[in-house]
N, C-alpha and C. Protein backbone atom coordinates (compact mmCIF):
# COMPACT_ATOMS: atom_id res chain seq x y z
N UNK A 1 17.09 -8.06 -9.07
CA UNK A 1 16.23 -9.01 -8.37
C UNK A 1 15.61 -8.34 -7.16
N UNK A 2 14.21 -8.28 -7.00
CA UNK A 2 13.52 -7.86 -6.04
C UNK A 2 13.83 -8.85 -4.97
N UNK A 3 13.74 -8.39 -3.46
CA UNK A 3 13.67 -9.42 -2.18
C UNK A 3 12.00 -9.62 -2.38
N UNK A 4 11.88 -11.17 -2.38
CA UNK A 4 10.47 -11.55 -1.80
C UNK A 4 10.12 -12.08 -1.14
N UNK A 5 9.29 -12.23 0.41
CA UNK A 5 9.16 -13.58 1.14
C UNK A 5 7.93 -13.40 1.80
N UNK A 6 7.35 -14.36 2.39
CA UNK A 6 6.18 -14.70 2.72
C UNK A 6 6.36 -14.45 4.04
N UNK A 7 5.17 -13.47 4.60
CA UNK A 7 5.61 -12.68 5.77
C UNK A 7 4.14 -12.76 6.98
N UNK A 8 3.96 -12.49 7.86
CA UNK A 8 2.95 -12.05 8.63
C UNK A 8 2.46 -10.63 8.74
N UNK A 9 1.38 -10.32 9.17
CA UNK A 9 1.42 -8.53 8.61
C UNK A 9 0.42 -8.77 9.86
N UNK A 10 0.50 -7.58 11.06
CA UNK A 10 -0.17 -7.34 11.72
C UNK A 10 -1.57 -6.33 11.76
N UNK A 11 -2.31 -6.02 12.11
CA UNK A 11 -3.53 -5.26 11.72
C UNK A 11 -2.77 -3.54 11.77
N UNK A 12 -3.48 -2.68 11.38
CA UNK A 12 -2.56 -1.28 11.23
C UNK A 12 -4.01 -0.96 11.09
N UNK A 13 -4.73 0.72 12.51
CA UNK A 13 -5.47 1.26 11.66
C UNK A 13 -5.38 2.73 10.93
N UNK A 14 -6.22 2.64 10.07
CA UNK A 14 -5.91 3.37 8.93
C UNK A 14 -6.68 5.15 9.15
N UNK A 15 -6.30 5.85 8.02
CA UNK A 15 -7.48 6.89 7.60
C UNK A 15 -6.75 7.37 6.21
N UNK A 16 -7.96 7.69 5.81
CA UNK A 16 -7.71 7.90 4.15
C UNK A 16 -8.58 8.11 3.49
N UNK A 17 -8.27 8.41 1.87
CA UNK A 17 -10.02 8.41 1.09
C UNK A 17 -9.68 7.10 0.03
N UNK A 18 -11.23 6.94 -0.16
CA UNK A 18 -11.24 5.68 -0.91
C UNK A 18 -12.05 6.23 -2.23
N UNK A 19 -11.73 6.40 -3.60
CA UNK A 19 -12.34 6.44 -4.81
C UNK A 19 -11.99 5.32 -6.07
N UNK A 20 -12.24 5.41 -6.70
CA UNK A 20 -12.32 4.38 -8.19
C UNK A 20 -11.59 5.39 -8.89
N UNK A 21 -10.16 5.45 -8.95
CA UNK A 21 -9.57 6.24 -9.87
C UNK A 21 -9.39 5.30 -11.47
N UNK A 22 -8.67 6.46 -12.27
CA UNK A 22 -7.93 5.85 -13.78
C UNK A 22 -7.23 5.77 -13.04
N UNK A 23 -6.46 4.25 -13.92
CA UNK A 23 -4.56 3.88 -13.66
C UNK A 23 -3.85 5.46 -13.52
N UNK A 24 -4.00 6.24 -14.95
CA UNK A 24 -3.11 7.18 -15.32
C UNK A 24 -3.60 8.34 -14.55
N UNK A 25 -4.26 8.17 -13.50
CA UNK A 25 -4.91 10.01 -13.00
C UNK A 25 -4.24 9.13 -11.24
N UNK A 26 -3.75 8.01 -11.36
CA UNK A 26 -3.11 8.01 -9.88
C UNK A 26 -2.04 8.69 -8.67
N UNK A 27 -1.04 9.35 -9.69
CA UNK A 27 -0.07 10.43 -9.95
C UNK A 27 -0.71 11.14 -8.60
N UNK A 28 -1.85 11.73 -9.58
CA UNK A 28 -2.39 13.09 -8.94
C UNK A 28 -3.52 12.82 -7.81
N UNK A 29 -3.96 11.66 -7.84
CA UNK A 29 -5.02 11.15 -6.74
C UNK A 29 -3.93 11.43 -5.61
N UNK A 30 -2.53 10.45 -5.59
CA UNK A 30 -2.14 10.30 -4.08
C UNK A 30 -1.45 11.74 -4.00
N UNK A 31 -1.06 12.70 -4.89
CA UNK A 31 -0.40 14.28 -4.50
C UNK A 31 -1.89 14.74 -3.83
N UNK A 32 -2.91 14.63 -4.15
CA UNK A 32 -4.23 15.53 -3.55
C UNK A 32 -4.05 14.73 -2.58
N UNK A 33 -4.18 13.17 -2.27
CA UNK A 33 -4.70 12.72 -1.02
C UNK A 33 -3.62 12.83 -0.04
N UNK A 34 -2.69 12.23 0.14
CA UNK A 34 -1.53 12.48 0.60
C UNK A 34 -1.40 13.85 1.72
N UNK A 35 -1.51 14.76 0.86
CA UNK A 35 -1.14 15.77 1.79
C UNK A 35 -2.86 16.17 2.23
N UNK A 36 -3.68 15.99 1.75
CA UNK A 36 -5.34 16.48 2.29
C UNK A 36 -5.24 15.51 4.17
N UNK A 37 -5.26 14.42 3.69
CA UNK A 37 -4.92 13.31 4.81
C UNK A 37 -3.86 13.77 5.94
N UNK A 38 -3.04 14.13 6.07
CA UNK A 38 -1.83 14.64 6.88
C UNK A 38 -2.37 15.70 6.95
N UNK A 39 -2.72 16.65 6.39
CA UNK A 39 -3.44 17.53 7.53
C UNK A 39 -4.28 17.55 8.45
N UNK A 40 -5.42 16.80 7.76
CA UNK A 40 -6.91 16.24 8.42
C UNK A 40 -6.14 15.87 9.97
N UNK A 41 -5.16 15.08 9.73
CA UNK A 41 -4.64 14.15 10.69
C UNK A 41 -4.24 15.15 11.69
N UNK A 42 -3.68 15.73 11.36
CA UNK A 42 -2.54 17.04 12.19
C UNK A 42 -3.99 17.69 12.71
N UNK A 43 -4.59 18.55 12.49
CA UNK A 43 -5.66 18.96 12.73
C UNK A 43 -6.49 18.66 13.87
N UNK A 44 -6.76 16.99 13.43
CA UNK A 44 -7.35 16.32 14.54
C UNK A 44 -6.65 16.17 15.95
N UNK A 45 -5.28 16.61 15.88
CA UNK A 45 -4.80 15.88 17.25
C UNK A 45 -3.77 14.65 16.66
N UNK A 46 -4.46 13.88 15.85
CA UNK A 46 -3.71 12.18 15.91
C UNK A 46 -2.13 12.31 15.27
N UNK A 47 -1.70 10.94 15.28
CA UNK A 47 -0.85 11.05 15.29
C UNK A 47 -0.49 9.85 14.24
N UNK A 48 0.14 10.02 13.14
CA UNK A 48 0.69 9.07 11.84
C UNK A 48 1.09 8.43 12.51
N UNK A 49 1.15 6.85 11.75
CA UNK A 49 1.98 5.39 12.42
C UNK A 49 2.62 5.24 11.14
N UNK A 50 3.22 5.60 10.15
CA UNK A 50 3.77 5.26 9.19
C UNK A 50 3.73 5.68 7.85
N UNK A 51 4.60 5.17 6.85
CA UNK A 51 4.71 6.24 5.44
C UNK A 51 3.03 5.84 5.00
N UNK A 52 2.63 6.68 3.78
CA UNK A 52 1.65 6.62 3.21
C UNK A 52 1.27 4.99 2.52
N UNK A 53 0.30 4.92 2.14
CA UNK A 53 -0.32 3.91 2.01
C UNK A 53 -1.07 4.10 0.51
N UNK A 54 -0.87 2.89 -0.55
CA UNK A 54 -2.37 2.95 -0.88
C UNK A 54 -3.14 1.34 -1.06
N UNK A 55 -4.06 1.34 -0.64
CA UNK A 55 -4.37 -0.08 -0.92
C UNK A 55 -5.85 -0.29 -1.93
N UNK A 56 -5.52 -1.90 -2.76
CA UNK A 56 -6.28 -1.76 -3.99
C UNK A 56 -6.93 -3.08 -3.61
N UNK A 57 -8.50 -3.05 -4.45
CA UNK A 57 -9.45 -3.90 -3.98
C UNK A 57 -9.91 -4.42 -5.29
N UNK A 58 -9.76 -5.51 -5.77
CA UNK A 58 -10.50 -5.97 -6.92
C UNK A 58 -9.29 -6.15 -7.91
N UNK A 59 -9.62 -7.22 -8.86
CA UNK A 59 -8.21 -7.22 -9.93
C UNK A 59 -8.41 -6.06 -10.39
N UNK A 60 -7.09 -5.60 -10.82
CA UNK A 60 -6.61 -4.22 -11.39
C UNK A 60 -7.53 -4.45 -13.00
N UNK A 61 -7.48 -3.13 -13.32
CA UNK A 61 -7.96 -2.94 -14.45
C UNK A 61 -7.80 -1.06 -14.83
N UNK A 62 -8.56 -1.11 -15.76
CA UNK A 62 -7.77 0.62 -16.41
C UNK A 62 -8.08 1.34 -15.32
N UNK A 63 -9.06 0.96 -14.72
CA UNK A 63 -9.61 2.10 -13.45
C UNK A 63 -9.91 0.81 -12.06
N UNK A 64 -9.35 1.66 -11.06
CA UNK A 64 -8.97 0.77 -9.60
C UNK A 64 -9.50 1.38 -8.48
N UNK A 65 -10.19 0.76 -7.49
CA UNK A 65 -10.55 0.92 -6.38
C UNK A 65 -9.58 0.80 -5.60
N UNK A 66 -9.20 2.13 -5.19
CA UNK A 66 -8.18 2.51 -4.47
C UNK A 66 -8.40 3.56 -2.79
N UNK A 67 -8.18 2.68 -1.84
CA UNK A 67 -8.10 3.63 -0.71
C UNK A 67 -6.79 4.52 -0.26
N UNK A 68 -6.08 5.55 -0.28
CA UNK A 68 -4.54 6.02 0.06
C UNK A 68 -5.00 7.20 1.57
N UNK A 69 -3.66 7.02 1.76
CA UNK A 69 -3.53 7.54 3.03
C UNK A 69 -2.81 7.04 4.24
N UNK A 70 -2.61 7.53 5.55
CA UNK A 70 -1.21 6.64 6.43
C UNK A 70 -1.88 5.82 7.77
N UNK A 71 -1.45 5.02 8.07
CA UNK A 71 -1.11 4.11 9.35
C UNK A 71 -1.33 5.52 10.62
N UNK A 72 -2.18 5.14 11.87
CA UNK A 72 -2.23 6.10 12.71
C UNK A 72 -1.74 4.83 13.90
N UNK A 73 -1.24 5.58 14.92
CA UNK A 73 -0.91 4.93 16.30
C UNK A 73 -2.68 4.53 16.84
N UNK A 74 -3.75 5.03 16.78
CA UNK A 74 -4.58 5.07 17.02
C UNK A 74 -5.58 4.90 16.03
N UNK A 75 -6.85 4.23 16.46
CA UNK A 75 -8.07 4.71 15.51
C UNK A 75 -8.29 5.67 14.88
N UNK A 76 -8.91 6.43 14.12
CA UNK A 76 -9.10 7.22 13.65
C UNK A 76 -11.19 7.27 14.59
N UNK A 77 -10.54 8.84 15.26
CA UNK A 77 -11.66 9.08 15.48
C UNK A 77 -11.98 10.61 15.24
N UNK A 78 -11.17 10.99 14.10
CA UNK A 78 -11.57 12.42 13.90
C UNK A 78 -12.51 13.35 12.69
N UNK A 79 -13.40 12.26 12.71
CA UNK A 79 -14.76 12.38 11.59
C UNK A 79 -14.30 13.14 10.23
N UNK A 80 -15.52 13.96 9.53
CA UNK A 80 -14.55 14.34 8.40
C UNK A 80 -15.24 13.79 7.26
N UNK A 81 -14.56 13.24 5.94
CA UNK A 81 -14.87 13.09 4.94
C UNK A 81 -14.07 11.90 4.60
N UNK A 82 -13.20 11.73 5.67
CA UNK A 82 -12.27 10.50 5.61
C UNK A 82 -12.75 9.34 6.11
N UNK A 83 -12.15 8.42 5.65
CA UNK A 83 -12.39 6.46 6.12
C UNK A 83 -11.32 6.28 6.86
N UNK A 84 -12.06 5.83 8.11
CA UNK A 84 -11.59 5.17 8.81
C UNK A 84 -11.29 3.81 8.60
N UNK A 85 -10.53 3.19 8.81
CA UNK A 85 -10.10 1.28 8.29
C UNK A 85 -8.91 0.71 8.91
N UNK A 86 -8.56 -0.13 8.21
CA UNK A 86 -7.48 -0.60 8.64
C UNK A 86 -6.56 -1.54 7.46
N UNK A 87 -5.19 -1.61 7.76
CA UNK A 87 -4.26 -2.58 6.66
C UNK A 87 -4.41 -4.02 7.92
N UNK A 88 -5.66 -4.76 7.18
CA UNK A 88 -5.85 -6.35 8.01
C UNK A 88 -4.51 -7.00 8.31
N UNK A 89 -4.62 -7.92 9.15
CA UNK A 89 -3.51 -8.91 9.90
C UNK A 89 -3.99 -9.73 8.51
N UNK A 90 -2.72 -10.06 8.22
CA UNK A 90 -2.81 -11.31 7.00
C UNK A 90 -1.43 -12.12 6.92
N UNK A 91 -1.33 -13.00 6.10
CA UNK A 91 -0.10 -13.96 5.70
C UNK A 91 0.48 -13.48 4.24
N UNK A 92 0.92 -12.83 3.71
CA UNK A 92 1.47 -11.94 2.72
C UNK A 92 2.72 -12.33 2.14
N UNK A 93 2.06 -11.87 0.85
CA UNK A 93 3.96 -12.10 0.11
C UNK A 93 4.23 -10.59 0.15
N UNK A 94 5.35 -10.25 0.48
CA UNK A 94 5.95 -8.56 0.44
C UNK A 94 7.22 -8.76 -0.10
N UNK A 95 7.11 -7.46 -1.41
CA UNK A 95 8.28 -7.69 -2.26
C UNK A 95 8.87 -6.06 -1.65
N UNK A 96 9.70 -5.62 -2.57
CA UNK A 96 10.55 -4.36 -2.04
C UNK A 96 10.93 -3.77 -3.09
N UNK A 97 10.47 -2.45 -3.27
CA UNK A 97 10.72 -1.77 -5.03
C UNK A 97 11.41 -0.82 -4.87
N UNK A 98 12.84 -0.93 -4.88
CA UNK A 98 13.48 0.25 -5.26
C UNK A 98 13.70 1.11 -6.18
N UNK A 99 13.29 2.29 -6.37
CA UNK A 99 13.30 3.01 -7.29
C UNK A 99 11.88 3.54 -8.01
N UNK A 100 11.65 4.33 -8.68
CA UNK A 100 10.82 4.72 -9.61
C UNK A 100 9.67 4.27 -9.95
N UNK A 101 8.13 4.90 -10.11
CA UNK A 101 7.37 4.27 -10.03
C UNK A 101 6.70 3.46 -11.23
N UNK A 102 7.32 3.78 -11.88
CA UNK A 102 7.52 3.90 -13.58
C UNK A 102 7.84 2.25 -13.96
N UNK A 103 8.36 1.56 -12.54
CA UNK A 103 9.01 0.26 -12.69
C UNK A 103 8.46 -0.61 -11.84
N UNK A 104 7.18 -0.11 -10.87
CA UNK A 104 6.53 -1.11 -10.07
C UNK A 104 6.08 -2.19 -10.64
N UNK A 105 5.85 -2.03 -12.25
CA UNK A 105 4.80 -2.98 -12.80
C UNK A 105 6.12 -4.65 -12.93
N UNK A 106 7.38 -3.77 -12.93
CA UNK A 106 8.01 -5.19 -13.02
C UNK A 106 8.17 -5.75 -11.59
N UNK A 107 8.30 -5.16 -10.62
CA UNK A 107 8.54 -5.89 -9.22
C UNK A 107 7.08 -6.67 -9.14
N UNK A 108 5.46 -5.71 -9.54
CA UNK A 108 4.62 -6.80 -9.27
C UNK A 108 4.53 -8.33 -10.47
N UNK A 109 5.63 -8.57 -11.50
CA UNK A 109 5.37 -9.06 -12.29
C UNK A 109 6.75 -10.30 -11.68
N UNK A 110 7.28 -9.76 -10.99
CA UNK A 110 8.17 -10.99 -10.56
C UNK A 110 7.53 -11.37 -9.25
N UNK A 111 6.90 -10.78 -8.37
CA UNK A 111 5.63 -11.40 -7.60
C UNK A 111 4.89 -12.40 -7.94
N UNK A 112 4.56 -11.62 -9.53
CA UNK A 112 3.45 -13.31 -10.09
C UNK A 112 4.19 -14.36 -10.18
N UNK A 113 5.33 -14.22 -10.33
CA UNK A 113 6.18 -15.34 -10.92
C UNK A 113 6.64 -16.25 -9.68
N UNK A 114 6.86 -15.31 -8.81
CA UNK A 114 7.10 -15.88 -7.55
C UNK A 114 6.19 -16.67 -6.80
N UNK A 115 5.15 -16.25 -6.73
CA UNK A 115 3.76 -17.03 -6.68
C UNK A 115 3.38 -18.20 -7.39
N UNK A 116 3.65 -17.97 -8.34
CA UNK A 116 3.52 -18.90 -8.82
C UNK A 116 4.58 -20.31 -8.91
N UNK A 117 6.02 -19.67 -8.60
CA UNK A 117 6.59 -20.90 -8.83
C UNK A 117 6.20 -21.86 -7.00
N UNK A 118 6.13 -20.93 -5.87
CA UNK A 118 5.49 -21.26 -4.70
C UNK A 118 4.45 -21.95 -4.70
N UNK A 119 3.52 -21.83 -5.17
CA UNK A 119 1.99 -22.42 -5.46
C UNK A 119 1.34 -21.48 -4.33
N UNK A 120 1.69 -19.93 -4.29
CA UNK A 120 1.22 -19.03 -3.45
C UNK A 120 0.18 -18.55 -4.06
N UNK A 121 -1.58 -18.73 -3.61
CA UNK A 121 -2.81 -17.84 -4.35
C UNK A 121 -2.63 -16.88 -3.46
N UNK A 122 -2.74 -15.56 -4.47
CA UNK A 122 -2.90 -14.18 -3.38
C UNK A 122 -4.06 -13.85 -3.81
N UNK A 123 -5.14 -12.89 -2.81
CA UNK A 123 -5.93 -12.06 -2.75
C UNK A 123 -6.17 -10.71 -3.88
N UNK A 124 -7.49 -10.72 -3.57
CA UNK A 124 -7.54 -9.31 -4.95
C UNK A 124 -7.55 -8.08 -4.67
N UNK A 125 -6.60 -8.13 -3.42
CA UNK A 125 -6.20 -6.53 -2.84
C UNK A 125 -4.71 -7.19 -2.93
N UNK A 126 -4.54 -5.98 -2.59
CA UNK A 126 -3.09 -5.16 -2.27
C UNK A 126 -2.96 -4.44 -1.79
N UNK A 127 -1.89 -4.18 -0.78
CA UNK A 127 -1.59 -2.13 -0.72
C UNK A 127 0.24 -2.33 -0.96
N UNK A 128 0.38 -0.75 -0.90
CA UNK A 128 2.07 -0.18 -1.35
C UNK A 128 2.09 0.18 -0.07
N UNK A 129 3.19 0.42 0.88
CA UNK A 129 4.05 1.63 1.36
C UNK A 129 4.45 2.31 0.52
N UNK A 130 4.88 3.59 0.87
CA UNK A 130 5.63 4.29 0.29
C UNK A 130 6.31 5.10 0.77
N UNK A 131 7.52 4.01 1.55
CA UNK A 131 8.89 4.13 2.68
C UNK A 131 9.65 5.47 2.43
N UNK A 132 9.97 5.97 1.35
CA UNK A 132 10.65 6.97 0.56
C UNK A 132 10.38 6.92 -1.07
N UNK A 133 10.61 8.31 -1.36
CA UNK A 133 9.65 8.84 -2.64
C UNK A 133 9.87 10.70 -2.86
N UNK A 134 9.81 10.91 -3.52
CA UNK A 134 9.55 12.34 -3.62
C UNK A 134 9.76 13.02 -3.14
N UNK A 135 8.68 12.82 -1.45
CA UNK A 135 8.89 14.10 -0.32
C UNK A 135 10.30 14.00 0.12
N UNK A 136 11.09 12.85 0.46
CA UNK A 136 12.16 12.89 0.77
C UNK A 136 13.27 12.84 -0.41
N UNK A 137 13.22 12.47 -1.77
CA UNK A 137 14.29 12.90 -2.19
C UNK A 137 13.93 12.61 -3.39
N UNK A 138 14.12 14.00 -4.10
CA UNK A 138 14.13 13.83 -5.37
C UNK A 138 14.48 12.63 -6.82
N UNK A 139 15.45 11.94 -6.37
CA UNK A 139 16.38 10.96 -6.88
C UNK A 139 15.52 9.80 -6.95
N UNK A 140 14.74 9.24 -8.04
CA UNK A 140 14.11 7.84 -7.70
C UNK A 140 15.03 6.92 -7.57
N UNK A 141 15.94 7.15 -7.68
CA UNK A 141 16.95 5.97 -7.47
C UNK A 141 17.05 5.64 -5.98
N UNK A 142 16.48 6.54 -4.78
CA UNK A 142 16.52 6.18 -3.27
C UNK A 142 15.05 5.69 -3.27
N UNK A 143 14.24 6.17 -3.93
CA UNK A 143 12.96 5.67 -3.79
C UNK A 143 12.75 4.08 -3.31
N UNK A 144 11.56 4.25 -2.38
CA UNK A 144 11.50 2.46 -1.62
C UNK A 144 9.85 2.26 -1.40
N UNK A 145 9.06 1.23 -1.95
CA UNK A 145 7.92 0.95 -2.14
C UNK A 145 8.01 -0.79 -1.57
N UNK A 146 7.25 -0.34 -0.61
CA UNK A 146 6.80 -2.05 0.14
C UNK A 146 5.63 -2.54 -0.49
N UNK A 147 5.60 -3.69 -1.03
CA UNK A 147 3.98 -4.20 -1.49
C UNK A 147 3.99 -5.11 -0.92
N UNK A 148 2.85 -5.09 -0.53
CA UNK A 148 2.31 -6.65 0.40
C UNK A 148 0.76 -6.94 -0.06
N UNK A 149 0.94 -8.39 -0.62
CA UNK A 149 -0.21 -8.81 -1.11
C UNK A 149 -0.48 -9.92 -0.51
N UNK A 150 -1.89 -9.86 0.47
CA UNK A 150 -2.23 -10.90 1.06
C UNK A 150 -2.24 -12.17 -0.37
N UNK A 151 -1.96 -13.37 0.75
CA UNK A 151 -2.61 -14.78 0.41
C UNK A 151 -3.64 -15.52 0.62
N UNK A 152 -4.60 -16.25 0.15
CA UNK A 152 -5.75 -16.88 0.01
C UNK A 152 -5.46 -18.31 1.22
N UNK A 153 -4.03 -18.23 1.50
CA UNK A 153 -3.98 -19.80 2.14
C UNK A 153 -3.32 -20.09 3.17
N UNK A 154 -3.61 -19.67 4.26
CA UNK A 154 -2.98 -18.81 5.41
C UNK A 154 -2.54 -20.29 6.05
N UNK A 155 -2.25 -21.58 5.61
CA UNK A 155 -1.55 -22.37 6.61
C UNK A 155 -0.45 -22.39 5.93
N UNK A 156 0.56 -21.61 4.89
CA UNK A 156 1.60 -21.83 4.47
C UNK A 156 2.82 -21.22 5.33
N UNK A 157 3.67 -21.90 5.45
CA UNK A 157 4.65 -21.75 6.56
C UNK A 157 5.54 -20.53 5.81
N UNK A 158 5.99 -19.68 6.65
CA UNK A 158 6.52 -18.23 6.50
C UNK A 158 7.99 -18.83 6.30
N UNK A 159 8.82 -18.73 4.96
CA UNK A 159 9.68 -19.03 5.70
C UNK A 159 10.24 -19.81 4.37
């Protein structure tokens, strides 16, 4: 059983790249972006506010509009080829995926369910954290993926 609950999410700004990948070429989108981004970053001076990011715009389908990249303490003002943005202040359901990525599709599938038994409408974005993964340990079994998917109905009580 995934933890799920209806949360507040404060504004976070961002930097990252944003393309229209395939589902199956995502792998290798966030290994290129990931580390392209953390350098850019390092480079510039700034300074990361948090694990990597990717966030998705539009219902999913074989190929997704996807922005990835991390949370900065600061704006992003170090030009480039990168987007500047932000993860918006919203009212969110955030579930918690331990393990493997191979198995996200069921944590977002007890989301729907959860939503639905709530009468929670969510938004046609999303983004992941991606708390631990890979760089830190081989073992997907430590692996930890935050999803937070805004809601459409922001007077529902948190809680």
């Amino acid at each position: 059983m995934t933890d799920i609950a209806l949360i507040d999410v404060e504004e976070r700004p961002t930097v990252g790249i944003r393309r229209r990948v395939p589902v199956a070429e995502l792998p290798a989108f966030f290994d290129e972006v990931f580390d392209a981004v953390a350098a850019a970053v390092e480079r510039a001076g700034a300074h990361l506010g948090g694990a990597p990011f990717a966030r998705y715009r539009g219902a999913p389908t074989d190929v997704v509009d996807v922005e990835a990249g991390f949370p900065l303490t600061e704006p992003w003002s170090g030009g480039g080829d990168l987007v500047a943005g932000s993860l918006p202040s919203a009212r969110a359901v955030e579930a918690i995926h331990r393990g493997g990525y191979d198995a996200l599709s069921d944590t977002y599938a007890e989301l729907e369910r959860w939503t639905g038994e709530h009468d929670v409408h969510v938004r046609d974005e999303s983004w992941e954290l991606y708390e631990a993964g890979p760089q830190s340990d081989p073992d997907p079994a430590t692996w930890r993926t935050r999803i937070v998917w805004p809601v459409a109905t922001p007077e529902l009580d948190a809680g």
